[in-house]
C-alpha atoms as a PDB file:
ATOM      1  CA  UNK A   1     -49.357 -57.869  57.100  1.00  0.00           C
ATOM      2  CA  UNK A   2     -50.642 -57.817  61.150  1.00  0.00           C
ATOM      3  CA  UNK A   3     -51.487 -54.403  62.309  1.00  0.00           C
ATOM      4  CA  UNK A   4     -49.129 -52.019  62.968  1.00  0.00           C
ATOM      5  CA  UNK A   5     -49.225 -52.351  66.598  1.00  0.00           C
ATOM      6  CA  UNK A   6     -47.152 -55.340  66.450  1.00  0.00           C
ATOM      7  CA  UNK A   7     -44.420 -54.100  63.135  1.00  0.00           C
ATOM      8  CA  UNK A   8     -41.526 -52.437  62.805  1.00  0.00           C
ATOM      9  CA  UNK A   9     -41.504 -49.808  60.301  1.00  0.00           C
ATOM     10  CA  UNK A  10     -38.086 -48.848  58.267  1.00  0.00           C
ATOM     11  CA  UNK A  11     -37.650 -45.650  56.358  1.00  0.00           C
ATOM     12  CA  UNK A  12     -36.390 -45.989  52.857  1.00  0.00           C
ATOM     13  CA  UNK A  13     -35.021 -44.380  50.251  1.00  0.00           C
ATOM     14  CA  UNK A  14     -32.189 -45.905  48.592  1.00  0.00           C
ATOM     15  CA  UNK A  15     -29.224 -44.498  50.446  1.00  0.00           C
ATOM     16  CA  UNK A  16     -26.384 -46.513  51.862  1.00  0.00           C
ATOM     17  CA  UNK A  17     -27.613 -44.852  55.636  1.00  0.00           C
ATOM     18  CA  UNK A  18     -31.428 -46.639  54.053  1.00  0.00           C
ATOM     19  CA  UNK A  19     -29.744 -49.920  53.922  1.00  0.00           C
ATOM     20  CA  UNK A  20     -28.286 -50.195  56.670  1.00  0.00           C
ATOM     21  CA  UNK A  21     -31.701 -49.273  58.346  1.00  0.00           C
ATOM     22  CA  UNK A  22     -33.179 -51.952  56.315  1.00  0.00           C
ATOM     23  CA  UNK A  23     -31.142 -54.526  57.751  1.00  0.00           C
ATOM     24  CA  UNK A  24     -31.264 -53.492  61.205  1.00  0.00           C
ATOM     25  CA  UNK A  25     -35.321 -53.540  61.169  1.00  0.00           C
ATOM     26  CA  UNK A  26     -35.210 -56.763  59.382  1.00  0.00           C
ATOM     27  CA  UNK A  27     -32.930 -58.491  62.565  1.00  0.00           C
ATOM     28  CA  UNK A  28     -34.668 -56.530  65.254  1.00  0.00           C
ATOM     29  CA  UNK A  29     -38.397 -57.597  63.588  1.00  0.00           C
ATOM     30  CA  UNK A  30     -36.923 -61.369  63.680  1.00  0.00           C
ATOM     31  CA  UNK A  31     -35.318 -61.397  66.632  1.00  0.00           C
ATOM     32  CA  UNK A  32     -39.012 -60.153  68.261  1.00  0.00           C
ATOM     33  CA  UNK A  33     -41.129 -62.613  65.271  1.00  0.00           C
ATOM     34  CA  UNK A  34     -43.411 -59.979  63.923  1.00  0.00           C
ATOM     35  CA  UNK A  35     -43.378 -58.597  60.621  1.00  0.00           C
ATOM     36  CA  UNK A  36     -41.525 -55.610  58.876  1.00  0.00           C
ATOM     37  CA  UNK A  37     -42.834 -52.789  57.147  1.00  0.00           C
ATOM     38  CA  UNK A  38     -40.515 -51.164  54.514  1.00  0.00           C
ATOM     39  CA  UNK A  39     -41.635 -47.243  53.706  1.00  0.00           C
ATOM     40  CA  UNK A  40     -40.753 -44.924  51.335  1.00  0.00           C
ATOM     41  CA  UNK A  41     -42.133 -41.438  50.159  1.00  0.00           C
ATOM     42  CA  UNK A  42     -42.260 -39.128  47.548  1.00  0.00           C
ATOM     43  CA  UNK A  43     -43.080 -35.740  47.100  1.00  0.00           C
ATOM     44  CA  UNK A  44     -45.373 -33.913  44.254  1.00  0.00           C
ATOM     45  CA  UNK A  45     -43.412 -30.729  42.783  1.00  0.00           C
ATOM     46  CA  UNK A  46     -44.516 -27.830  43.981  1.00  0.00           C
ATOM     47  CA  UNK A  47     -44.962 -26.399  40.542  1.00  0.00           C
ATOM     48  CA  UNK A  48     -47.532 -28.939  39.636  1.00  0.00           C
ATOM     49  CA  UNK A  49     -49.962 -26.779  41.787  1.00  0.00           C
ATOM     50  CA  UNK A  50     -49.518 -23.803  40.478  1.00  0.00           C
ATOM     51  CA  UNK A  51     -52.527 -21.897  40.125  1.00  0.00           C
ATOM     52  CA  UNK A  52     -54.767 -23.761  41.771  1.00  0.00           C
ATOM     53  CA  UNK A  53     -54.017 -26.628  39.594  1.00  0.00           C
ATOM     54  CA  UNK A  54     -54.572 -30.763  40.467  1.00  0.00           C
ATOM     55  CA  UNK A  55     -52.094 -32.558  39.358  1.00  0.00           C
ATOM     56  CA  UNK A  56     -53.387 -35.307  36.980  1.00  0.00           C
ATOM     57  CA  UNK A  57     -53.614 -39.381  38.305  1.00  0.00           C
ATOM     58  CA  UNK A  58     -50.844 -40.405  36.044  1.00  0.00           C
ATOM     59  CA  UNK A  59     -48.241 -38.381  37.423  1.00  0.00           C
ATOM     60  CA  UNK A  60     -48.862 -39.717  41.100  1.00  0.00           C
ATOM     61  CA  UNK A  61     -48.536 -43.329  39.354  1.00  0.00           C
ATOM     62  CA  UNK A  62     -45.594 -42.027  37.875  1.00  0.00           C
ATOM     63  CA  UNK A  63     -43.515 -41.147  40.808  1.00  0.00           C
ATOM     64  CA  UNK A  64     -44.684 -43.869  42.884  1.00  0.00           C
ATOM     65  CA  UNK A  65     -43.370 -46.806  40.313  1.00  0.00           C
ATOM     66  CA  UNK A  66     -40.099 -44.371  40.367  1.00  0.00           C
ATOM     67  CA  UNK A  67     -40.190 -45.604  44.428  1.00  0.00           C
ATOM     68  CA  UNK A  68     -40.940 -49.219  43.211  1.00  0.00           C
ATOM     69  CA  UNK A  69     -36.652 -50.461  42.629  1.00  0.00           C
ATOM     70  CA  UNK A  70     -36.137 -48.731  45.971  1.00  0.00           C
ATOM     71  CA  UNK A  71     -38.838 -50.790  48.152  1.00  0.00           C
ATOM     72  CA  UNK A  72     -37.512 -54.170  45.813  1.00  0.00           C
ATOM     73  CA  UNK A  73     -34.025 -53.415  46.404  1.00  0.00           C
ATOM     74  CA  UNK A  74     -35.050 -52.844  50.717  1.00  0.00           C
ATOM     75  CA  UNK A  75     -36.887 -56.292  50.368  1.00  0.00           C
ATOM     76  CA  UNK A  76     -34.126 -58.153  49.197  1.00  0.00           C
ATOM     77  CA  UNK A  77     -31.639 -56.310  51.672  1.00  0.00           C
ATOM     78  CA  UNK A  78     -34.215 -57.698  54.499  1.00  0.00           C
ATOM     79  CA  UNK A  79     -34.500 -60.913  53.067  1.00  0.00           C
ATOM     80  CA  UNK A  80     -30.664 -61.641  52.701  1.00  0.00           C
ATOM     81  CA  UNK A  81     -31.132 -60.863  56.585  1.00  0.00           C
ATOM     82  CA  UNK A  82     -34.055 -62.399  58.046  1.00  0.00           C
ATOM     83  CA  UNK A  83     -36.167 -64.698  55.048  1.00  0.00           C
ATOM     84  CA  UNK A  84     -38.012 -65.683  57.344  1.00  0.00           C
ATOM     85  CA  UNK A  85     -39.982 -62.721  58.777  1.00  0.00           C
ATOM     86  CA  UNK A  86     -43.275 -61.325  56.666  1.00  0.00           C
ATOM     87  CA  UNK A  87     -42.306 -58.236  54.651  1.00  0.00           C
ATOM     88  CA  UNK A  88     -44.901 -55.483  53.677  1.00  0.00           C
ATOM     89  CA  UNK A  89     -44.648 -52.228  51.813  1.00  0.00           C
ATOM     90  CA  UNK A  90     -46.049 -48.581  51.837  1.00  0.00           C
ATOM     91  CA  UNK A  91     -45.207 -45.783  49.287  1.00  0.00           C
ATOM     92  CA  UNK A  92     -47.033 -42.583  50.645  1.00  0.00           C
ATOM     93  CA  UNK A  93     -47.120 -38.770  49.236  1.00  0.00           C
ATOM     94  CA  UNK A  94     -45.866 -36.719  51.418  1.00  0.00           C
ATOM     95  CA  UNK A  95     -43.392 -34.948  53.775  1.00  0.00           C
ATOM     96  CA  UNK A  96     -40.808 -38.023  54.382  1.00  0.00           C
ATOM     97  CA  UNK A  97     -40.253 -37.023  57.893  1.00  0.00           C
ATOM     98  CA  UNK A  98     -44.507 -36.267  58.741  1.00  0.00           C
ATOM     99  CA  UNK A  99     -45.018 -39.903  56.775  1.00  0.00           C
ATOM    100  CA  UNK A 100     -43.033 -41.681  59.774  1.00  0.00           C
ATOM    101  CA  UNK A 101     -44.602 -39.486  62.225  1.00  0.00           C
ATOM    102  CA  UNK A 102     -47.858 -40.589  61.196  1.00  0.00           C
ATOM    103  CA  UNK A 103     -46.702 -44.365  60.981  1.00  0.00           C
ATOM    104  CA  UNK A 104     -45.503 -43.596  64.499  1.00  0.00           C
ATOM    105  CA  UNK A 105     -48.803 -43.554  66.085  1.00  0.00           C
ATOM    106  CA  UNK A 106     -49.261 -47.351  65.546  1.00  0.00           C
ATOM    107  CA  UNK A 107     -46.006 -49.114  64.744  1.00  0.00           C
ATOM    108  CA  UNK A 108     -43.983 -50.766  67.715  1.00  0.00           C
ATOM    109  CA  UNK A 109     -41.151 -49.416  66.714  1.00  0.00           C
ATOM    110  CA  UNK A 110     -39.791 -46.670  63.836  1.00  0.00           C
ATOM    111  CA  UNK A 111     -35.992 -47.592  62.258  1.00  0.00           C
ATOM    112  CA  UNK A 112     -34.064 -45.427  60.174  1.00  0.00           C
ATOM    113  CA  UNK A 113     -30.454 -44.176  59.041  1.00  0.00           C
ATOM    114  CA  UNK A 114     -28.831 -41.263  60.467  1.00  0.00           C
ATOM    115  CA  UNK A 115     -28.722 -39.644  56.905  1.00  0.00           C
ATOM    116  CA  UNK A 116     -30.688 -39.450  53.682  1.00  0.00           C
ATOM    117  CA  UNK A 117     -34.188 -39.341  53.409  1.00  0.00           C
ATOM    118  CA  UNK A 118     -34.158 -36.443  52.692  1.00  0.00           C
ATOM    119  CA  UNK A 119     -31.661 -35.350  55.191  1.00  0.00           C
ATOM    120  CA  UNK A 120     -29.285 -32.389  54.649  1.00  0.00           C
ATOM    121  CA  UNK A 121     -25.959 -33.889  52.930  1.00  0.00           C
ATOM    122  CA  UNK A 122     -22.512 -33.002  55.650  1.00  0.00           C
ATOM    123  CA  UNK A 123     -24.604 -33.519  58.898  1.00  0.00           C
ATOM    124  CA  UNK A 124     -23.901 -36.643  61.059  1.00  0.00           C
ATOM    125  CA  UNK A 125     -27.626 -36.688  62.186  1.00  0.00           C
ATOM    126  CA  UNK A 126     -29.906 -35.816  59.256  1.00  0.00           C
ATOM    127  CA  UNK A 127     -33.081 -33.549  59.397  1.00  0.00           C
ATOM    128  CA  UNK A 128     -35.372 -35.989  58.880  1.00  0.00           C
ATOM    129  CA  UNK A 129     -33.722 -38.740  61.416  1.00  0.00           C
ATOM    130  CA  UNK A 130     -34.341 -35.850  63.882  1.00  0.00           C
ATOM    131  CA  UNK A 131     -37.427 -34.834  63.415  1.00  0.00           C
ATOM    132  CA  UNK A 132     -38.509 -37.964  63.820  1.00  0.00           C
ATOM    133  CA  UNK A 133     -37.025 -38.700  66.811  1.00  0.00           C
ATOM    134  CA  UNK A 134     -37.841 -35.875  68.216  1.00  0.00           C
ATOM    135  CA  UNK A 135     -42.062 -36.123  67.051  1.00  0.00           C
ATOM    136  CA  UNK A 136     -42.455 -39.542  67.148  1.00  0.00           C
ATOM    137  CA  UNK A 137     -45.463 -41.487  69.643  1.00  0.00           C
ATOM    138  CA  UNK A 138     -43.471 -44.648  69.559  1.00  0.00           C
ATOM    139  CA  UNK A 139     -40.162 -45.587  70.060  1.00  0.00           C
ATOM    140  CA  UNK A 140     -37.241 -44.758  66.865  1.00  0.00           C
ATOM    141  CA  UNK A 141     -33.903 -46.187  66.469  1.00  0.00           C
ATOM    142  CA  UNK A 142     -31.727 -44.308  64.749  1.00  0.00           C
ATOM    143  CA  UNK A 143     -28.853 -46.219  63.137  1.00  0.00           C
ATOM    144  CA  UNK A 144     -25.306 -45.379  62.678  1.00  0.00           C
ATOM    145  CA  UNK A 145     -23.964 -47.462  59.873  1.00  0.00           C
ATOM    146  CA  UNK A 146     -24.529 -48.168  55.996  1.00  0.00           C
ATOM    147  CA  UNK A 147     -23.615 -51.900  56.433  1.00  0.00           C
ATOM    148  CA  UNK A 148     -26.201 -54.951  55.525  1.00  0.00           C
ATOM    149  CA  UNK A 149     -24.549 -56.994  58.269  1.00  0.00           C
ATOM    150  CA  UNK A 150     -25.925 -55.327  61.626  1.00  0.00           C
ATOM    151  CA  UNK A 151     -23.899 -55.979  64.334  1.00  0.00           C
ATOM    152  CA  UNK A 152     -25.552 -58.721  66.484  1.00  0.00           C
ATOM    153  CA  UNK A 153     -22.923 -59.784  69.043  1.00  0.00           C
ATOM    154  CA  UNK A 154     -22.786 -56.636  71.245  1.00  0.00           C
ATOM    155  CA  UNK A 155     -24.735 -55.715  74.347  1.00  0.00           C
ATOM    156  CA  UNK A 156     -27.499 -53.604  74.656  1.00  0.00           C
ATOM    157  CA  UNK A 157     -26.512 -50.331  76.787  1.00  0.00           C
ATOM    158  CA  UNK A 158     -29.300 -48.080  78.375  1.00  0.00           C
ATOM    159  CA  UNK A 159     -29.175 -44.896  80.880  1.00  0.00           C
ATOM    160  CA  UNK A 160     -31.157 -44.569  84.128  1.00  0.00           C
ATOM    161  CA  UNK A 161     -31.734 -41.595  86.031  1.00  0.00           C
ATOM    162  CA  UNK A 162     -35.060 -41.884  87.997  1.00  0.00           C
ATOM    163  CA  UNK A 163     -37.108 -40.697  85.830  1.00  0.00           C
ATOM    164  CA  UNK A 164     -40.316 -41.669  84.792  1.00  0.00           C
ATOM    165  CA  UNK A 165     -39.256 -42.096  81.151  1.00  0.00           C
ATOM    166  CA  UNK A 166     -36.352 -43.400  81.961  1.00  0.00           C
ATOM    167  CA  UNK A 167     -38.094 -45.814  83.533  1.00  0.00           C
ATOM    168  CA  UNK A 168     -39.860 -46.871  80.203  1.00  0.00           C
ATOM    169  CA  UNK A 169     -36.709 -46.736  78.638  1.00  0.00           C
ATOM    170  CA  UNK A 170     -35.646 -49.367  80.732  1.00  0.00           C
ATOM    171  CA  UNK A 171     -37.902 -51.651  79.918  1.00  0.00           C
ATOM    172  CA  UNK A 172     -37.613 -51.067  76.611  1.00  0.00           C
ATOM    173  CA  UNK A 173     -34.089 -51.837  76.844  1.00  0.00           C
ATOM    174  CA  UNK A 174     -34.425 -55.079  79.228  1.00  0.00           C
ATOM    175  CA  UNK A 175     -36.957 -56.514  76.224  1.00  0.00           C
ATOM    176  CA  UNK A 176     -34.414 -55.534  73.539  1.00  0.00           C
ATOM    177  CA  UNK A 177     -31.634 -57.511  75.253  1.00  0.00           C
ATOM    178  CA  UNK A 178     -33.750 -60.490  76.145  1.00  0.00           C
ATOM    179  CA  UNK A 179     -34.986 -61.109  72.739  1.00  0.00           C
ATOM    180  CA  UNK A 180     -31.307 -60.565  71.535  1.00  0.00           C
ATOM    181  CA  UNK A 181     -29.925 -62.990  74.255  1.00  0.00           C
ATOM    182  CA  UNK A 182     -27.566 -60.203  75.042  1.00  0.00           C
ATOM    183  CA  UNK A 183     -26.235 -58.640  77.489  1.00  0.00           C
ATOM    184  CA  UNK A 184     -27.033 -55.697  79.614  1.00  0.00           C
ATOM    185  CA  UNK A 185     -25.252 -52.917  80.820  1.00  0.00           C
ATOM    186  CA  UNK A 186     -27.122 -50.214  83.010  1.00  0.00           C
ATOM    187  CA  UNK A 187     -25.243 -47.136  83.464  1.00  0.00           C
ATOM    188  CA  UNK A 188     -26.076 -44.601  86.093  1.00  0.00           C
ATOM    189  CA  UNK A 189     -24.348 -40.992  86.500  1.00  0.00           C
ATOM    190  CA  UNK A 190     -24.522 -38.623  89.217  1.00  0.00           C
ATOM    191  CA  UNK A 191     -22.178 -35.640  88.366  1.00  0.00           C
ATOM    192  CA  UNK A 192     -25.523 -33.994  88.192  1.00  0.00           C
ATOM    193  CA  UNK A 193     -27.025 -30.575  88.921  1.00  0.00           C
ATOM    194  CA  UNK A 194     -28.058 -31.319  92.354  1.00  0.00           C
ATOM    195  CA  UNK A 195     -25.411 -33.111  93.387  1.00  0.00           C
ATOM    196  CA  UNK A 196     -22.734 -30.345  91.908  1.00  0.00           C
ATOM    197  CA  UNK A 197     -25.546 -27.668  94.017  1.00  0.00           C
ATOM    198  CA  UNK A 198     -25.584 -29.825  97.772  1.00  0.00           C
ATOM    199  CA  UNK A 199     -21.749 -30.014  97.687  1.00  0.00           C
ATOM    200  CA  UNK A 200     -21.231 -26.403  96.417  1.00  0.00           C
ATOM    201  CA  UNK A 201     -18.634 -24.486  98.903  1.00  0.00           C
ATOM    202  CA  UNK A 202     -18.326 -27.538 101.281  1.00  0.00           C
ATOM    203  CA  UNK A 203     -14.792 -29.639 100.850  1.00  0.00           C
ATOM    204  CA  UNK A 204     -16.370 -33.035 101.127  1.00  0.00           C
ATOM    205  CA  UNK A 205     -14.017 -35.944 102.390  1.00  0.00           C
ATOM    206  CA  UNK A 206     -13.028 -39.213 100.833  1.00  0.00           C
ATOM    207  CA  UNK A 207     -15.498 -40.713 103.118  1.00  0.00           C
ATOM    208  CA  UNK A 208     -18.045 -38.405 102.068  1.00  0.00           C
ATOM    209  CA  UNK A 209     -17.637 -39.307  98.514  1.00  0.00           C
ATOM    210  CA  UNK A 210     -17.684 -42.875  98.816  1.00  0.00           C
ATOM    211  CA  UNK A 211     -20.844 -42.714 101.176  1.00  0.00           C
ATOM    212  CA  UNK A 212     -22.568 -40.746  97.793  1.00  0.00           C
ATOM    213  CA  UNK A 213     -21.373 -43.384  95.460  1.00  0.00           C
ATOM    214  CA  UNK A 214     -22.698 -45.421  97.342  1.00  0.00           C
ATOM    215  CA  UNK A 215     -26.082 -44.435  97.949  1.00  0.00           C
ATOM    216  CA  UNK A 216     -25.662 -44.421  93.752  1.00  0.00           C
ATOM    217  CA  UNK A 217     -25.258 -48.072  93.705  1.00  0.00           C
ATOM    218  CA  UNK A 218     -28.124 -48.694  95.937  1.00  0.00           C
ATOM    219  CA  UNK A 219     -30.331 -46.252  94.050  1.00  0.00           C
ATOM    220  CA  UNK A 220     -29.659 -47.958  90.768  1.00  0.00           C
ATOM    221  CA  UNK A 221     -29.920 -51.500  92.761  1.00  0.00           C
ATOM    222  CA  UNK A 222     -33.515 -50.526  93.152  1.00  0.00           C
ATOM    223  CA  UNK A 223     -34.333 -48.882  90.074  1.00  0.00           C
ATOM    224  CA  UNK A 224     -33.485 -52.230  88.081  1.00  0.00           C
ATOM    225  CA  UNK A 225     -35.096 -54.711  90.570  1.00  0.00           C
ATOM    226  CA  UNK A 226     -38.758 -54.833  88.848  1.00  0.00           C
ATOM    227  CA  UNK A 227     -36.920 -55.454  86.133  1.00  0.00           C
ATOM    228  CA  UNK A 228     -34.156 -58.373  86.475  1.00  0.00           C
ATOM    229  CA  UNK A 229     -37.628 -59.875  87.824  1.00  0.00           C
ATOM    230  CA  UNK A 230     -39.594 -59.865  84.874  1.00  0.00           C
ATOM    231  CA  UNK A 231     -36.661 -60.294  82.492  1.00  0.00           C
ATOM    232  CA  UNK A 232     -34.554 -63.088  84.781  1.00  0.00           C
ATOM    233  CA  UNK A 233     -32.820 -64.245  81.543  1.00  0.00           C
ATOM    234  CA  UNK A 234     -31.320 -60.970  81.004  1.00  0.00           C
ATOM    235  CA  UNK A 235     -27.495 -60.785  82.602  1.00  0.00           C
ATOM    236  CA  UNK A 236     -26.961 -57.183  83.966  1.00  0.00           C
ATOM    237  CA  UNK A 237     -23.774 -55.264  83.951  1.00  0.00           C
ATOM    238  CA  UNK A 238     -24.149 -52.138  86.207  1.00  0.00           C
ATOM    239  CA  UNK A 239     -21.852 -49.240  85.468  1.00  0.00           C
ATOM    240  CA  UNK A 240     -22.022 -46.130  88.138  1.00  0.00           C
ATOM    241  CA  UNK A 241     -19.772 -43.272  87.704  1.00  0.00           C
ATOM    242  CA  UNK A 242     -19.533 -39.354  88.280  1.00  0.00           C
ATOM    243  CA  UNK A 243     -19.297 -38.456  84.872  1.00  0.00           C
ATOM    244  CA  UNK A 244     -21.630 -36.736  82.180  1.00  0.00           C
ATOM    245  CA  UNK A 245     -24.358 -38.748  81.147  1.00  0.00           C
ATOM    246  CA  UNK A 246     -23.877 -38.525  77.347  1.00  0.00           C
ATOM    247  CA  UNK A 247     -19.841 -39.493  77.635  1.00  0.00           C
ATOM    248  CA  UNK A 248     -20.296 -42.180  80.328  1.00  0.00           C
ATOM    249  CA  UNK A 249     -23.119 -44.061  77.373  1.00  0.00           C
ATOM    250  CA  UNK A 250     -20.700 -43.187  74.745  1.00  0.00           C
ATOM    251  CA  UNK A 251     -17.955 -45.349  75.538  1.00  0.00           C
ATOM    252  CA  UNK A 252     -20.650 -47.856  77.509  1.00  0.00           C
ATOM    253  CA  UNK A 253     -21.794 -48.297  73.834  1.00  0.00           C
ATOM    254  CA  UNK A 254     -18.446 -49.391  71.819  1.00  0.00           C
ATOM    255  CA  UNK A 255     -18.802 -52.127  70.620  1.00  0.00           C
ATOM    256  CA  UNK A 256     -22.562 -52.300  71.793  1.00  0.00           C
ATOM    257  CA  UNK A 257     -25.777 -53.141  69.075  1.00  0.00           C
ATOM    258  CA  UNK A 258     -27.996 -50.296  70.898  1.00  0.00           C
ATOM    259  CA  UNK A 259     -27.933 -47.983  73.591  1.00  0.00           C
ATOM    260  CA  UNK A 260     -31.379 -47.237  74.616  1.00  0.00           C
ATOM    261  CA  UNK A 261     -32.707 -43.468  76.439  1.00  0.00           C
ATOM    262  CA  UNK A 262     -35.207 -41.840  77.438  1.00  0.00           C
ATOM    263  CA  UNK A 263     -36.305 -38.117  76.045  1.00  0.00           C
ATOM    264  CA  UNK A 264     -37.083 -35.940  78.550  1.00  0.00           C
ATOM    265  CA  UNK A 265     -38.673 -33.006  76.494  1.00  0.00           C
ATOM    266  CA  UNK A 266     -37.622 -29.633  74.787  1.00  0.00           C
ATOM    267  CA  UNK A 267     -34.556 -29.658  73.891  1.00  0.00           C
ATOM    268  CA  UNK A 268     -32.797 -26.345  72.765  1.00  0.00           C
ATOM    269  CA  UNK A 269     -33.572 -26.359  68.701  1.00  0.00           C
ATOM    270  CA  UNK A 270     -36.939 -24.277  68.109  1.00  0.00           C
ATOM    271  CA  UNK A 271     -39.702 -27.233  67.210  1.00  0.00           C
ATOM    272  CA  UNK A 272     -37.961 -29.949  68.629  1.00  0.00           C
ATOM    273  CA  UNK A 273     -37.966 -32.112  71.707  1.00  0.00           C
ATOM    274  CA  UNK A 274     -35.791 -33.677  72.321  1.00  0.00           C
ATOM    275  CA  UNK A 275     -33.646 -33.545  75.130  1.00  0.00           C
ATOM    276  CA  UNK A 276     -29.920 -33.119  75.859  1.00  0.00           C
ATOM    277  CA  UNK A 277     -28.579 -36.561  76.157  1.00  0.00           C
ATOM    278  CA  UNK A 278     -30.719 -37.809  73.255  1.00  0.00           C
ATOM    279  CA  UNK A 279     -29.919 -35.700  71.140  1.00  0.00           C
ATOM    280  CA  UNK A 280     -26.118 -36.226  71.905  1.00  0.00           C
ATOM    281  CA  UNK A 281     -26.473 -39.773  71.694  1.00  0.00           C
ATOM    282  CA  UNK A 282     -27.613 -39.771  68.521  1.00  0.00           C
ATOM    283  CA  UNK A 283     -24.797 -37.433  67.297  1.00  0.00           C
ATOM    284  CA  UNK A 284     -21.779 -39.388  69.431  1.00  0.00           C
ATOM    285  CA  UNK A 285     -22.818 -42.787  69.466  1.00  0.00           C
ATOM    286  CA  UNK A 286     -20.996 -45.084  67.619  1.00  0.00           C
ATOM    287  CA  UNK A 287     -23.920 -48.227  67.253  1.00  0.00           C
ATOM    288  CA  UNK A 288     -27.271 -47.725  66.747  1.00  0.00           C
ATOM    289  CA  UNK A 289     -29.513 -45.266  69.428  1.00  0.00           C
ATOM    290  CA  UNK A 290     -33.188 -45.925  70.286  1.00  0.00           C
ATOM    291  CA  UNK A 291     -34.703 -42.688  71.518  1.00  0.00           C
ATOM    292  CA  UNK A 292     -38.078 -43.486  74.052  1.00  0.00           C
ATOM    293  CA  UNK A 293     -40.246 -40.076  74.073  1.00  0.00           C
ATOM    294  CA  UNK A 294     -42.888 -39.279  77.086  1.00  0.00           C
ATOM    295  CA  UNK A 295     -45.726 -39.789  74.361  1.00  0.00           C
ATOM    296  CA  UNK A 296     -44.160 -43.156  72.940  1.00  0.00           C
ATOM    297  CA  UNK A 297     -46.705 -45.723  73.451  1.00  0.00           C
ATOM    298  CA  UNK A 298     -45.870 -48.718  75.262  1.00  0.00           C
END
């Protein structure tokens, strides 16, 4: 197995949200040629430390061969998909959510399924898929479906806004699509709070309306120019439009194989950090959503 710096690193667990996972880090590690990494966790029992008491060797070997037909069965899910690429394993003790964190610090990239892992059963986006989108120090796709056939055919969708980590998103996003051949479609929105704030209690004109949108067209001209250079085999679609951020990516990404955002910090659940439109993304959107934190490295 290379180093981590160059692998993409799949949760697993067993669940049909795992497999899916699975197959979507098998396709994204070959469409990029480096290898995959296939994880899985367990967890001691708390009552096995009761006391002050270690649990014995044999009942760590124990629940780690019980991990063993779930890493076989995410090998052969990845190799139906890609047989090509080089496939590795991990099972680790631990927290299944702090596990990916800590694989987070190396990997390229972190893939996993909306639900299980641990996740709690009824909620579209599972604890552990959020905590680790909200923690992690690289880039995480979360992924929407329990299918082993990843769709493959779509474009890739990402939002810009300015922003620094946007910014990084965007690049993220322009690599994504080039190595996928696929399309790109750029979407910009300014029905934003200092837009709403400059026009409040003035009746603005037709004309003054389309001179905005305009200046939004040239402002997202500019903010993809770096970009369409370094990535000149990557055809851009760009989609302007005063509209909320999180529904104007929504129905950008029907039909799409990843919309792509940037995290812009705390969002409004006590521990996490992610921010509005991320975390809406990864509830609403219907194909898979890679979430690009300030601390992701590059």
């Amino acid at each position: 197995m290379a180093s981590l710096e160059n692998t993409v690193v799949v949760g697993v667990d067993g669940s049909a949200a795992s497999t899916g996972a699975v197959a979507y880090a098998a396709n994204t590690a070959a469409t990029r040629g480096i290898p995959l990494l296939l994880v899985t966790s367990y967890t001691m029992p708390a009552a096995m430390f009761a006391e002050g008491m270690v649990p014995p060797q044999p009942v760590y070997d124990e629940l780690e061969r019980e991990c063993h037909p779930i890493v076989e069965s995410a090998r052969a899910t990845a190799q139906k998909i890609a047989p090509e690429i080089q496939i590795g394993h991990a099972v680790v003790e631990g927290n299944p959510a702090q596990v990916l964190i800590d694989y987070s610090r190396k990997a390229k990239l972190i893939v996993l399924g909306s639900r299980g892992l641990g996740g709690i059963k009824g909620m579209v986006l599972g604890s552990v898929s959020a905590a680790v989108a909200s923690h992690a120090f690289c880039p995480v796709v979360v992924t929407r479906t329990d299918t082993d056939q990843p769709d493959s055919t779509g474009p890739v969708v990402v939002g810009i806004d300015g922003s620094e980590i946007s910014a990084r998103a965007t690049d993220w996003a322009f690599a994504e699509a080039s190595a996928r051949g696929a399309e790109l479609i750029a979407v910009h929105t300014w029905m934003d709070p200092q837009v709403q704030a400059a026009a409040a209690g003035i009746a603005l004109t037709d004309d003054d309306w389309s001179q905005l949108e305009e200046q939004q067209h040239q402002t997202l001209a500019e903010r993809l120019a770096g970009f369409a250079d370094r990535f000149p085999d990557v055809n851009v679609t760009r989609y302007v439009t005063r509209d909320r951020a999180v529904r104007a990516l929504v129905e950008q990404s029907e039909g799409a194989q990843l919309v792509v955002v940037g995290s812009h910090g705390r969002g409004g659940f006590a521990g996490m950090v992610l921010g509005s439109t991320s975390r809406a993304l990864l509830q609403a959107a219907p194909c898979p959503v890679m979430v690009v934190r300030p601390e992701a490295h590059e």
